[in-house]
C-alpha atoms as a PDB file:
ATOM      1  CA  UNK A   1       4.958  -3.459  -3.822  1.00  0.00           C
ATOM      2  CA  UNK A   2       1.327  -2.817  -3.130  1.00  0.00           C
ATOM      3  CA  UNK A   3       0.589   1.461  -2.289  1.00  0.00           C
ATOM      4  CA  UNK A   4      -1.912   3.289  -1.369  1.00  0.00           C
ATOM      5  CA  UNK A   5      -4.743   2.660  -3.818  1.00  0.00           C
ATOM      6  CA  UNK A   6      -4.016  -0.991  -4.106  1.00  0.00           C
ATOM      7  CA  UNK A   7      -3.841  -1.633  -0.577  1.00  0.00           C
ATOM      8  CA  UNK A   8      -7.398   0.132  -0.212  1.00  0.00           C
ATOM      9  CA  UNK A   9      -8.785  -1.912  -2.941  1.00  0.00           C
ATOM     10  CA  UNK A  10      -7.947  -4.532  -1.195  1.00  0.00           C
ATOM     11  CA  UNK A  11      -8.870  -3.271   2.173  1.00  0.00           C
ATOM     12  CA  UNK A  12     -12.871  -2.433   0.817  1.00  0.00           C
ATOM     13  CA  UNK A  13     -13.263  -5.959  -0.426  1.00  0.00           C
ATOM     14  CA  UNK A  14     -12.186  -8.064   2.199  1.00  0.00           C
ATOM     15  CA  UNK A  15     -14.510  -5.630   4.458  1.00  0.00           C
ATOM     16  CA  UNK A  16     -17.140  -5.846   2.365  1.00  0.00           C
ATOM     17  CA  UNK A  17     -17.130  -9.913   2.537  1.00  0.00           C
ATOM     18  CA  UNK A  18     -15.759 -10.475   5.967  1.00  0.00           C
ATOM     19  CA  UNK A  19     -17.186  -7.792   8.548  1.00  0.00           C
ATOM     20  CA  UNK A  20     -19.550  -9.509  11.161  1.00  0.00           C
ATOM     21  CA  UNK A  21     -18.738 -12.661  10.056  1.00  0.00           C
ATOM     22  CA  UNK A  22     -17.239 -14.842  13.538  1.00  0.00           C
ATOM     23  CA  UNK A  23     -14.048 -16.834  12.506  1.00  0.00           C
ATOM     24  CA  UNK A  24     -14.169 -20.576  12.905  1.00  0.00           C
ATOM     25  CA  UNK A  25     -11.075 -22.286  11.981  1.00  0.00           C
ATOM     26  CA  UNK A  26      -7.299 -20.435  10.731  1.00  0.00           C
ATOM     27  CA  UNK A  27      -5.059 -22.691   8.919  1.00  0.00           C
ATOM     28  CA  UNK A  28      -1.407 -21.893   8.741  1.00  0.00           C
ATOM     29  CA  UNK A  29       0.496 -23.411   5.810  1.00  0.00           C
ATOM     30  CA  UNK A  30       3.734 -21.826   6.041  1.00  0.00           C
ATOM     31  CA  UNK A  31       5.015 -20.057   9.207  1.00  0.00           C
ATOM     32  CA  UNK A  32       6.715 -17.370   7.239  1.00  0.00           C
ATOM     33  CA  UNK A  33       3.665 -16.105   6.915  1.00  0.00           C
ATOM     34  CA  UNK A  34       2.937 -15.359  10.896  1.00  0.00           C
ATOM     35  CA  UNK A  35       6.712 -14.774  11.807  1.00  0.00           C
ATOM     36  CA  UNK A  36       5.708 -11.350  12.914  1.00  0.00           C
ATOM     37  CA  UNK A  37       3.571 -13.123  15.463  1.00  0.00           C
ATOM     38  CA  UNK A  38       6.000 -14.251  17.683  1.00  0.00           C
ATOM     39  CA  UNK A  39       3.945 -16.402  19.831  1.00  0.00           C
ATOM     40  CA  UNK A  40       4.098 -18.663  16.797  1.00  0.00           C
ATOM     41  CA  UNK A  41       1.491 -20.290  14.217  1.00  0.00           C
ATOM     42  CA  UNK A  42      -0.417 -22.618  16.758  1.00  0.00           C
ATOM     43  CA  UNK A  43      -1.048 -19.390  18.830  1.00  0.00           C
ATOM     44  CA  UNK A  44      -2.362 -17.269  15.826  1.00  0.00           C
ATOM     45  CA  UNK A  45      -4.681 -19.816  14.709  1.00  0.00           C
ATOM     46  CA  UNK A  46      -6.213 -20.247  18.518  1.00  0.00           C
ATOM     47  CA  UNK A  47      -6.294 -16.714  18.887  1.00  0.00           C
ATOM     48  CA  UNK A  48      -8.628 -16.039  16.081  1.00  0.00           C
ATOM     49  CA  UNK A  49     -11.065 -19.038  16.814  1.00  0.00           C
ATOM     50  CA  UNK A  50     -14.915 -17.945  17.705  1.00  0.00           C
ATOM     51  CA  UNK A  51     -13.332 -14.235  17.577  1.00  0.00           C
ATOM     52  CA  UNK A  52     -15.769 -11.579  15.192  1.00  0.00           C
ATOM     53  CA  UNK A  53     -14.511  -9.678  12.556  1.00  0.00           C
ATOM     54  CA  UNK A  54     -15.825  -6.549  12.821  1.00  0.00           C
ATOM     55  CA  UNK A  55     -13.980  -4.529   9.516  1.00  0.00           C
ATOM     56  CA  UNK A  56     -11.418  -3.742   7.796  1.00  0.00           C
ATOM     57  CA  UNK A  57      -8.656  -0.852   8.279  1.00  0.00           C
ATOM     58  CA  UNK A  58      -5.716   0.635   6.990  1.00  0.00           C
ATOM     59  CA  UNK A  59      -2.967   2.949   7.835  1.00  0.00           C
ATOM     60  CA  UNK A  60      -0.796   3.572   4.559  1.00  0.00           C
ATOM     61  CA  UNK A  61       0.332   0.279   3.103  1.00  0.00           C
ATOM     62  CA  UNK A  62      -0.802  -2.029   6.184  1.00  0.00           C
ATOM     63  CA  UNK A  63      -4.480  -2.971   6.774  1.00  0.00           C
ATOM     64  CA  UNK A  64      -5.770  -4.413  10.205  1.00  0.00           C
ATOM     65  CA  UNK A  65      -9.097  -6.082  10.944  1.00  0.00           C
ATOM     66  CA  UNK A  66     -10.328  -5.611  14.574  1.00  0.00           C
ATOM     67  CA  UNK A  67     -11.930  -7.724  16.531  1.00  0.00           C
ATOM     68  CA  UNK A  68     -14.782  -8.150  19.046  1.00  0.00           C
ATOM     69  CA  UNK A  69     -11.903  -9.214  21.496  1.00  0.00           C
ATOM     70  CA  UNK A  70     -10.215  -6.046  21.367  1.00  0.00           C
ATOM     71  CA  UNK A  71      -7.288  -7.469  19.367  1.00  0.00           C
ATOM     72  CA  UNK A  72      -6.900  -7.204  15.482  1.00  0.00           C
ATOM     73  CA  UNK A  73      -5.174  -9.414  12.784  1.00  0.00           C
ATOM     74  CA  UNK A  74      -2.654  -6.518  11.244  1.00  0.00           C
ATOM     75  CA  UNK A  75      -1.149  -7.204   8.079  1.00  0.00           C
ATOM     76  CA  UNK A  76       1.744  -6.320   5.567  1.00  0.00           C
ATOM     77  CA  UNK A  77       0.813  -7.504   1.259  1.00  0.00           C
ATOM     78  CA  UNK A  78       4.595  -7.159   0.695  1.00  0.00           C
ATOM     79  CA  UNK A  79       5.640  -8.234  -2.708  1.00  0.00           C
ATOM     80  CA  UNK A  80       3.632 -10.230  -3.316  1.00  0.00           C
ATOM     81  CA  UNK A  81       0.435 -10.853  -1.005  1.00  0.00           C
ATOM     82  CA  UNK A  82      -3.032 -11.182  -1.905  1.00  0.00           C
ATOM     83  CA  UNK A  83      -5.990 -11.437   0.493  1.00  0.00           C
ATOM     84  CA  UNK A  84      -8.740 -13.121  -1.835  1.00  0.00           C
ATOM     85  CA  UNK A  85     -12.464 -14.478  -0.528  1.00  0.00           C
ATOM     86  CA  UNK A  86     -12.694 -17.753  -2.659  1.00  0.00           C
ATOM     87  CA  UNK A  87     -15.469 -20.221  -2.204  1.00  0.00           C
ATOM     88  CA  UNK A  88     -15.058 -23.716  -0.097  1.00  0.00           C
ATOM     89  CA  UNK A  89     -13.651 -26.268  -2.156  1.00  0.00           C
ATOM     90  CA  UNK A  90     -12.001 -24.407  -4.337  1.00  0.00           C
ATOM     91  CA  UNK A  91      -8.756 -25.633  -5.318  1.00  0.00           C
ATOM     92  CA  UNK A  92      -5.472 -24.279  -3.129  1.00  0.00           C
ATOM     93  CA  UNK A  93      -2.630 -23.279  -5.217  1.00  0.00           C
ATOM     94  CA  UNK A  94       0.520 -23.212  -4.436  1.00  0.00           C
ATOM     95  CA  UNK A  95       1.292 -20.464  -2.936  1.00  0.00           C
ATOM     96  CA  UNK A  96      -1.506 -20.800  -0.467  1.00  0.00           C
ATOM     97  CA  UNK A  97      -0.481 -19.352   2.748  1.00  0.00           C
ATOM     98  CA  UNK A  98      -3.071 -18.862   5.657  1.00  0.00           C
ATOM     99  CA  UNK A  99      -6.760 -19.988   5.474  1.00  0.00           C
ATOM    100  CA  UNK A 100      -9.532 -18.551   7.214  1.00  0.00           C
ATOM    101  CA  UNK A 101     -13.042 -20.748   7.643  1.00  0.00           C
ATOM    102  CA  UNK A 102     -16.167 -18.677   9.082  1.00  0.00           C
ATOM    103  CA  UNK A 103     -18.852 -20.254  11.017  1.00  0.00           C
ATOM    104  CA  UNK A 104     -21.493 -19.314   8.580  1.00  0.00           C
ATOM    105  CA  UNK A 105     -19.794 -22.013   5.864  1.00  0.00           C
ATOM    106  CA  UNK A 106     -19.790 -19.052   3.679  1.00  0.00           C
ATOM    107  CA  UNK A 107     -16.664 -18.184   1.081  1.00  0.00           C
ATOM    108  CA  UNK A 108     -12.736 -18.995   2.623  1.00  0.00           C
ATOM    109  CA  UNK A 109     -10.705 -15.341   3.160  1.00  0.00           C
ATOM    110  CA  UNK A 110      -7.119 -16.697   2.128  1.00  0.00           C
ATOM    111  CA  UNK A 111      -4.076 -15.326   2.201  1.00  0.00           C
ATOM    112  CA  UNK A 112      -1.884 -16.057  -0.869  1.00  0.00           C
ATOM    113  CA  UNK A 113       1.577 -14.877  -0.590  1.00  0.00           C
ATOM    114  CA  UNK A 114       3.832 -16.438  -3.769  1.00  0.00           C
ATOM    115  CA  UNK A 115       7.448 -14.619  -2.340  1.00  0.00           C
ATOM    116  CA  UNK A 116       6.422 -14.829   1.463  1.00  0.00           C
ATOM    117  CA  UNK A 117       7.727 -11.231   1.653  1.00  0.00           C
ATOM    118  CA  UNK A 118       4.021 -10.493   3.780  1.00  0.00           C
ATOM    119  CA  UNK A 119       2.314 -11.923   6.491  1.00  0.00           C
ATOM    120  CA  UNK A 120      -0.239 -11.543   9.177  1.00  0.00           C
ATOM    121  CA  UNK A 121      -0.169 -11.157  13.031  1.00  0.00           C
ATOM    122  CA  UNK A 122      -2.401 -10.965  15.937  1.00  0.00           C
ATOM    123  CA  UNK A 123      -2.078  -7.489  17.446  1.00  0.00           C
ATOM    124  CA  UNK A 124      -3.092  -7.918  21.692  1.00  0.00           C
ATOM    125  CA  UNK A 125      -5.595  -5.059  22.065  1.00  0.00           C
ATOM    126  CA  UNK A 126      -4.872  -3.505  18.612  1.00  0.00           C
ATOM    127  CA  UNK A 127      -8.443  -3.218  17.235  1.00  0.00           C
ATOM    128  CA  UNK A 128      -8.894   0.812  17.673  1.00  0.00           C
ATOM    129  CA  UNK A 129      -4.970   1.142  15.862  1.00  0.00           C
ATOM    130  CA  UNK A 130      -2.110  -1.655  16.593  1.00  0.00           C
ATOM    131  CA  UNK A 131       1.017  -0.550  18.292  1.00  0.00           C
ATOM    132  CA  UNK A 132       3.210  -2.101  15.535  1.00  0.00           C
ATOM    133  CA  UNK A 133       1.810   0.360  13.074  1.00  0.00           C
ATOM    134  CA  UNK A 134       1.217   3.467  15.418  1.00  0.00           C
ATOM    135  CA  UNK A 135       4.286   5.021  14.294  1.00  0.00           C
ATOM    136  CA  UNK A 136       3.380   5.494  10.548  1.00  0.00           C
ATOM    137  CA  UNK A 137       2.031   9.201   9.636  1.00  0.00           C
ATOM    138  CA  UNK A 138      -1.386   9.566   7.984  1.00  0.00           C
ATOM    139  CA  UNK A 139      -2.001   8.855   4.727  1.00  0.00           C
ATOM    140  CA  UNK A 140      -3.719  11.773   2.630  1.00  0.00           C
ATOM    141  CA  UNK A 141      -7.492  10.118   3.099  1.00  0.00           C
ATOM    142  CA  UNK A 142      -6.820  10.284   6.350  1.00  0.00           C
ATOM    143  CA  UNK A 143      -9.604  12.947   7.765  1.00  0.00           C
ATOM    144  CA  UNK A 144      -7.311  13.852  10.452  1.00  0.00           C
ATOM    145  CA  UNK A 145      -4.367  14.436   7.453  1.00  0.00           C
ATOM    146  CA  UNK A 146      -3.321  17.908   7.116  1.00  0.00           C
ATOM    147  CA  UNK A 147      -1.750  18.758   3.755  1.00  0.00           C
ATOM    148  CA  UNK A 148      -0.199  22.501   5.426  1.00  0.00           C
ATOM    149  CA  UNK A 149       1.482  20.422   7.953  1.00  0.00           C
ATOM    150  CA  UNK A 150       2.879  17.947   5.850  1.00  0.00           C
ATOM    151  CA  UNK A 151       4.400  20.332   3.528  1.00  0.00           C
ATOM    152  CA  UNK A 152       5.960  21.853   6.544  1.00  0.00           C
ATOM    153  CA  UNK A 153       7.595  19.160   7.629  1.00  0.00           C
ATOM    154  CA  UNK A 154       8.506  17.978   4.333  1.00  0.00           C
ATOM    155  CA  UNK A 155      10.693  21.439   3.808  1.00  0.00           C
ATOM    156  CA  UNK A 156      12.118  21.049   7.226  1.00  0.00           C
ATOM    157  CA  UNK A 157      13.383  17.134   6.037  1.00  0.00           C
ATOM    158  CA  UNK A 158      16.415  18.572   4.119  1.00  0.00           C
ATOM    159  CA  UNK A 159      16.457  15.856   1.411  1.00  0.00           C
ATOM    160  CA  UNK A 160      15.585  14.854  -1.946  1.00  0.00           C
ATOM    161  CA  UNK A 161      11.942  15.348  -2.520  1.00  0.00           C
ATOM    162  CA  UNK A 162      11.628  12.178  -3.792  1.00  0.00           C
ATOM    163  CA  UNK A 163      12.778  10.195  -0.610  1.00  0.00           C
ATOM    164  CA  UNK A 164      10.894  12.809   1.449  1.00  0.00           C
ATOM    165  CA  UNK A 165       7.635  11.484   0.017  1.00  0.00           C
ATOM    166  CA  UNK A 166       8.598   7.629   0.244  1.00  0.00           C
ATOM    167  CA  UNK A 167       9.307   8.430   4.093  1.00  0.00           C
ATOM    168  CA  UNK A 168       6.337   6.833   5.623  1.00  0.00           C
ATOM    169  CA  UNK A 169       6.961   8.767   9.015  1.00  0.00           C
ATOM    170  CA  UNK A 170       6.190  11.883   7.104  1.00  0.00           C
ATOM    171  CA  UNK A 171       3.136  10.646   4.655  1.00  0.00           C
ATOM    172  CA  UNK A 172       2.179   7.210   4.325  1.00  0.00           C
ATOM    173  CA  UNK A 173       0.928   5.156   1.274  1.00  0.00           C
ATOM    174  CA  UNK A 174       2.542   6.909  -1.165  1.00  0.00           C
ATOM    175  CA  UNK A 175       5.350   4.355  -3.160  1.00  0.00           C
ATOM    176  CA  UNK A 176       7.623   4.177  -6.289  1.00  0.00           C
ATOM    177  CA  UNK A 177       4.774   4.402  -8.770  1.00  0.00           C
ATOM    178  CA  UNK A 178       2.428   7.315  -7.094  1.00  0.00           C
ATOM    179  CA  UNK A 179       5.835   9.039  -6.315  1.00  0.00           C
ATOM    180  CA  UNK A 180       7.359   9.209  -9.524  1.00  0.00           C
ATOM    181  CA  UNK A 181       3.519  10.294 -10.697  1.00  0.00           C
ATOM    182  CA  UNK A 182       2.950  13.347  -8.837  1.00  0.00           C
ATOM    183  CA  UNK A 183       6.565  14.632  -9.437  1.00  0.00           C
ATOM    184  CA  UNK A 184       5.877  14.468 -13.122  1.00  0.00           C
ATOM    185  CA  UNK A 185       2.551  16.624 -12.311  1.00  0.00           C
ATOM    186  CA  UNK A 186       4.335  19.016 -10.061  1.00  0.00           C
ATOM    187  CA  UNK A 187       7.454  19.434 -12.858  1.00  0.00           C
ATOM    188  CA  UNK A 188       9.638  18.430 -10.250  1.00  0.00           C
ATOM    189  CA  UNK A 189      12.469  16.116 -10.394  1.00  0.00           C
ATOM    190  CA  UNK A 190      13.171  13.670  -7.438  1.00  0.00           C
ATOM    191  CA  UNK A 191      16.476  14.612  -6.648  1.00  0.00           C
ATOM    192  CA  UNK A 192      15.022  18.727  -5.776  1.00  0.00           C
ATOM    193  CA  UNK A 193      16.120  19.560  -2.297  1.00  0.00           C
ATOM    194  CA  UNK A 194      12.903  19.820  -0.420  1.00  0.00           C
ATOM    195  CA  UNK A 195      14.674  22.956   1.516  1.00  0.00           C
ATOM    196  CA  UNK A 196      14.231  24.559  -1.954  1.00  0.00           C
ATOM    197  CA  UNK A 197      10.507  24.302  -1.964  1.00  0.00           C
ATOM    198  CA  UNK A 198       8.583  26.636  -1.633  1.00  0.00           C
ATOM    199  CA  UNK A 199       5.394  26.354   1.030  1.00  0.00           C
ATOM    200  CA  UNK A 200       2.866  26.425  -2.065  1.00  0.00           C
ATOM    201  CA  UNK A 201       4.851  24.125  -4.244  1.00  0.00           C
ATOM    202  CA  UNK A 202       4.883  21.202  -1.359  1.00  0.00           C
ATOM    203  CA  UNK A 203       1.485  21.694  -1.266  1.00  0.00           C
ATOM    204  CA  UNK A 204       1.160  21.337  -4.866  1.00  0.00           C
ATOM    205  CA  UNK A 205       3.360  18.366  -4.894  1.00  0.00           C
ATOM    206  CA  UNK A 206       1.322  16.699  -1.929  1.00  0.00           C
ATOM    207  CA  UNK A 207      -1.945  17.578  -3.594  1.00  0.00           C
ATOM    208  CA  UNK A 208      -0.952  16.029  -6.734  1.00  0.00           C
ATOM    209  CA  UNK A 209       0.230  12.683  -4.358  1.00  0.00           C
ATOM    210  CA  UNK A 210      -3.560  12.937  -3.531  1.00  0.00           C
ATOM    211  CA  UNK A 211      -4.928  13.502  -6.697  1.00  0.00           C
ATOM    212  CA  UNK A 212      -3.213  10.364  -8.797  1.00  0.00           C
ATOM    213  CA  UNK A 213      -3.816   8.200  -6.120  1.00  0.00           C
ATOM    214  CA  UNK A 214      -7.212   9.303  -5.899  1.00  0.00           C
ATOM    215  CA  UNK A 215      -7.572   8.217  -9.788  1.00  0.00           C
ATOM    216  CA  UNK A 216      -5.838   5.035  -9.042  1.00  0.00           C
ATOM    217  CA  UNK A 217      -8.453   3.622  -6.539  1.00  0.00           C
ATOM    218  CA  UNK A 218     -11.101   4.358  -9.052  1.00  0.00           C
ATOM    219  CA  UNK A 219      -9.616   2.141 -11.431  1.00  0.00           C
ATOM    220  CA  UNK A 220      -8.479  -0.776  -9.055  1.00  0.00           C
ATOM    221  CA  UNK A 221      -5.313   0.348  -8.757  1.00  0.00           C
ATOM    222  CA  UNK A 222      -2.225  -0.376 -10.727  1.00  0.00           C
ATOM    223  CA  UNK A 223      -1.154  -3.774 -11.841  1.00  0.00           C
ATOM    224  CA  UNK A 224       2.384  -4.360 -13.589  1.00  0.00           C
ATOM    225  CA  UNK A 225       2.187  -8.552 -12.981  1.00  0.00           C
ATOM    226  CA  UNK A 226      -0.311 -10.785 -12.189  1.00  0.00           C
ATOM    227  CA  UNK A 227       0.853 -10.177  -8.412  1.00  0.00           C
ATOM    228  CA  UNK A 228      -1.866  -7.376  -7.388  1.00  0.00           C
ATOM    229  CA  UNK A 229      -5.574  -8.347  -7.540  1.00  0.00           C
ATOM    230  CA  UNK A 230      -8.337  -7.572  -5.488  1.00  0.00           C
ATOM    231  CA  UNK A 231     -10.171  -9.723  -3.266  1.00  0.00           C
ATOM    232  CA  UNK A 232     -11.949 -11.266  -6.650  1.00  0.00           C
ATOM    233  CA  UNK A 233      -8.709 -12.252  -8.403  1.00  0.00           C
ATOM    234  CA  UNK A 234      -9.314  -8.769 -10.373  1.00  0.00           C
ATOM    235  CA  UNK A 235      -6.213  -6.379 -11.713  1.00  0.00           C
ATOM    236  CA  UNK A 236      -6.065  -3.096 -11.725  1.00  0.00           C
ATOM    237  CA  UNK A 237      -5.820  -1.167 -14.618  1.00  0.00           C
ATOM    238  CA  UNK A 238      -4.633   2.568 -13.606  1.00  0.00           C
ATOM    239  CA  UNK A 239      -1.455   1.734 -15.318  1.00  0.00           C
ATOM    240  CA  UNK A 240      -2.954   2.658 -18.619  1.00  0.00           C
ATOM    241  CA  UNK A 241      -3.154   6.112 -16.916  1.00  0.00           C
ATOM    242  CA  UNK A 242       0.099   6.449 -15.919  1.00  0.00           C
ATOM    243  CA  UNK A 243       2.397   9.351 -16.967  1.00  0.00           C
ATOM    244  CA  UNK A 244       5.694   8.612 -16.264  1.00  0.00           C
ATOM    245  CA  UNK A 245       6.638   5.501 -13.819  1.00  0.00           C
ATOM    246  CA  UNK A 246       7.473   2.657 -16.571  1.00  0.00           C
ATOM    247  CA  UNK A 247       7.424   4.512 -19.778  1.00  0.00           C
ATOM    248  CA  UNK A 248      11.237   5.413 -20.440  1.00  0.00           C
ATOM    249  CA  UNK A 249      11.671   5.972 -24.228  1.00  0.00           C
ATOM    250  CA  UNK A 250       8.149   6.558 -24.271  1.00  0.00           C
ATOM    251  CA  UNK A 251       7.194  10.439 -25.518  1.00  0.00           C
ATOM    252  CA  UNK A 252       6.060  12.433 -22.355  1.00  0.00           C
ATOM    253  CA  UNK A 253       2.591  13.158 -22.577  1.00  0.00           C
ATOM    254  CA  UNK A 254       2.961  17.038 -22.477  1.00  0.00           C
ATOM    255  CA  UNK A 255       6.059  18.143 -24.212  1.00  0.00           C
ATOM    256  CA  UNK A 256       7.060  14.633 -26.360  1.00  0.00           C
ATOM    257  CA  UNK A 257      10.379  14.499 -24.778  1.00  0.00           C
ATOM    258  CA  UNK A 258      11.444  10.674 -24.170  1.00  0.00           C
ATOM    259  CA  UNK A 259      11.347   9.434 -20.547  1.00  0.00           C
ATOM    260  CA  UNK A 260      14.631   8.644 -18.909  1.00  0.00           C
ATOM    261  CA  UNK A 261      15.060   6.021 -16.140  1.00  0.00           C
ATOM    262  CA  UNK A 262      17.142   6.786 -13.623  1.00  0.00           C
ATOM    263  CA  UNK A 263      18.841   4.574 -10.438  1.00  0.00           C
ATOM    264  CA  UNK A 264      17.208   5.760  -7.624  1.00  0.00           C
ATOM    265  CA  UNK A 265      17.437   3.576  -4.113  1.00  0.00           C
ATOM    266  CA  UNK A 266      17.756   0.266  -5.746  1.00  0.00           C
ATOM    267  CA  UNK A 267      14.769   1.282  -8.227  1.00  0.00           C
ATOM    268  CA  UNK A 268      14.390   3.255 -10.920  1.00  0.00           C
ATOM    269  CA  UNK A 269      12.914   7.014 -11.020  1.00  0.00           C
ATOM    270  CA  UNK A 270      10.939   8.182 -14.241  1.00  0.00           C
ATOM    271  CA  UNK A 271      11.406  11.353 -15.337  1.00  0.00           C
ATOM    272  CA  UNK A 272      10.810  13.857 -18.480  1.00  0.00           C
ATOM    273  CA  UNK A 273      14.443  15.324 -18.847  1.00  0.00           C
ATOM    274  CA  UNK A 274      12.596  18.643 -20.044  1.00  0.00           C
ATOM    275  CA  UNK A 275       9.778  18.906 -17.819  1.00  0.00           C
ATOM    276  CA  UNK A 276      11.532  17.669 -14.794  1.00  0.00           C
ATOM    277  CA  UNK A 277      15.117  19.481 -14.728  1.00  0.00           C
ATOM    278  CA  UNK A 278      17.650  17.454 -12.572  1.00  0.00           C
ATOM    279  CA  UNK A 279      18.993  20.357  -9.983  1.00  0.00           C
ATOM    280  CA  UNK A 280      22.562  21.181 -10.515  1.00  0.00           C
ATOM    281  CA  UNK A 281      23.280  20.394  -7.376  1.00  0.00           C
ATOM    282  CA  UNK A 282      22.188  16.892  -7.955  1.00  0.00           C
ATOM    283  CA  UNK A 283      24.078  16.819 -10.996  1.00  0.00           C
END
């Protein structure tokens, strides 16, 4: 699933092509894709018509466009979701979900989804934040994020670190890949008890979540399958960069110790056994 870094990508491109342009026409091709909008696909599609774009947004993992209507289209990539600004006339595909024509006649946004595990809605008066997404905590390029706070809270959790930073109520953005990235920079493994942190070591950890996805976004983010482009059809390429997340048997980068997968909520972790001790307690 899409995190932080590829989310944003996507988020600056479609902003960059679709802010101040006034929407024309929405097509809905396949009403998974609006489910969240409960008022149905006829009602998303009017909704939109003759409304302006105004930008793009994002709060962890979801992005939102607000509108000159005071409502927003607020969005999910899910598996498999790709918002991509194609020119008119170019061919469909099958996996073409939602289609958005501009009065200008310029280039199409579409909304590609080939597992249907996304979709878009129409948030009523969402355009500052949407209700549906209020809940999720800040992400770390948030300017109203603080880092002391976070780590706080994170201590106060009583958990394995790992799920502590996955917990979007806590920090949001951060996923499987970023995750399993800044423990291997903060020598931590994901099973620590975040009671057994100290203060300065969350911080660490959190400023290492920071960091790598900081890297990430200036290389596009990370693609694993064909599944994550930008707005151009363009993958990422950050995981050349990675140190950990997909490399078991691989030597670890700074002690040559093989990484070791391990199950970890219906995933996998990736860890360097020497670097990243599993806590006896965990054991």
């Amino acid at each position: 699933m899409p995190e932080l870094p590829e989310v944003e990508t996507v988020r600056a491109g479609v902003e960059r092509h679709v802010a101040g342009r006034t929407v024309a026409a929405v097509e809905v091709l396949h009403p998974r894709a609006v489910r969240r909008h409960v008022a149905g696909a006829a009602d998303f599609s009017a909704g939109l018509a003759g409304a302006k774009i105004l930008g793009a947004r994002r709060r962890g993992k979801y992005l939102w466009l607000p509108l000159d209507t005071g409502d927003a289209v607020v969005g999910h990539l899910g598996m498999s979701g790709q918002l991509l600004i194609q020119p008119i006339g170019t061919p469909d595909g099958p996996h073409l979900r939602i289609r958005f024509g501009f009065e200008d006649g310029g280039s199409e946004l579409r909304f590609v989804d080939q597992r249907t595990f996304g979709g878009l809605a129409i948030s009523r008066g969402g355009a500052e934040l949407p209700e549906e997404i209020a809940h999720i905590a800040l992400d770390p390029f948030d300017e109203s994020y603080r880092q002391s706070l976070v780590a706080a809270a994170m201590i106060r959790k009583r958990t394995e670190v790992k799920r502590a930073l996955l917990d979007q109520t806590l920090i949001s953005g951060v996923g499987n890949i970023y995750a399993d990235e800044a423990l291997w920079r903060a020598r931590l493994h994901w099973a620590r008890p975040t009671e057994k942190l100290t203060p300065a070591k969350a911080a660490e950890l959190l400023g290492h979540c920071q960091d790598v996805m900081r890297e990430a976004l200036v290389q596009g983010g990370t693609s694993f399958d064909a599944l994550y482009v930008d707005v151009n059809g363009d993958a990422g390429y950050f995981d050349r960069s990675l140190n950990a997340y997909g490399r078991e048997g691989e030597p670890c980068p700074r002690c040559g110790t093989a990484i070791r997968r391990e199950a970890f909520m219906n995933r996998s972790s990736f860890t360097c056994p020497r670097c990243q001790p599993r806590p006896r307690r965990a054991a």
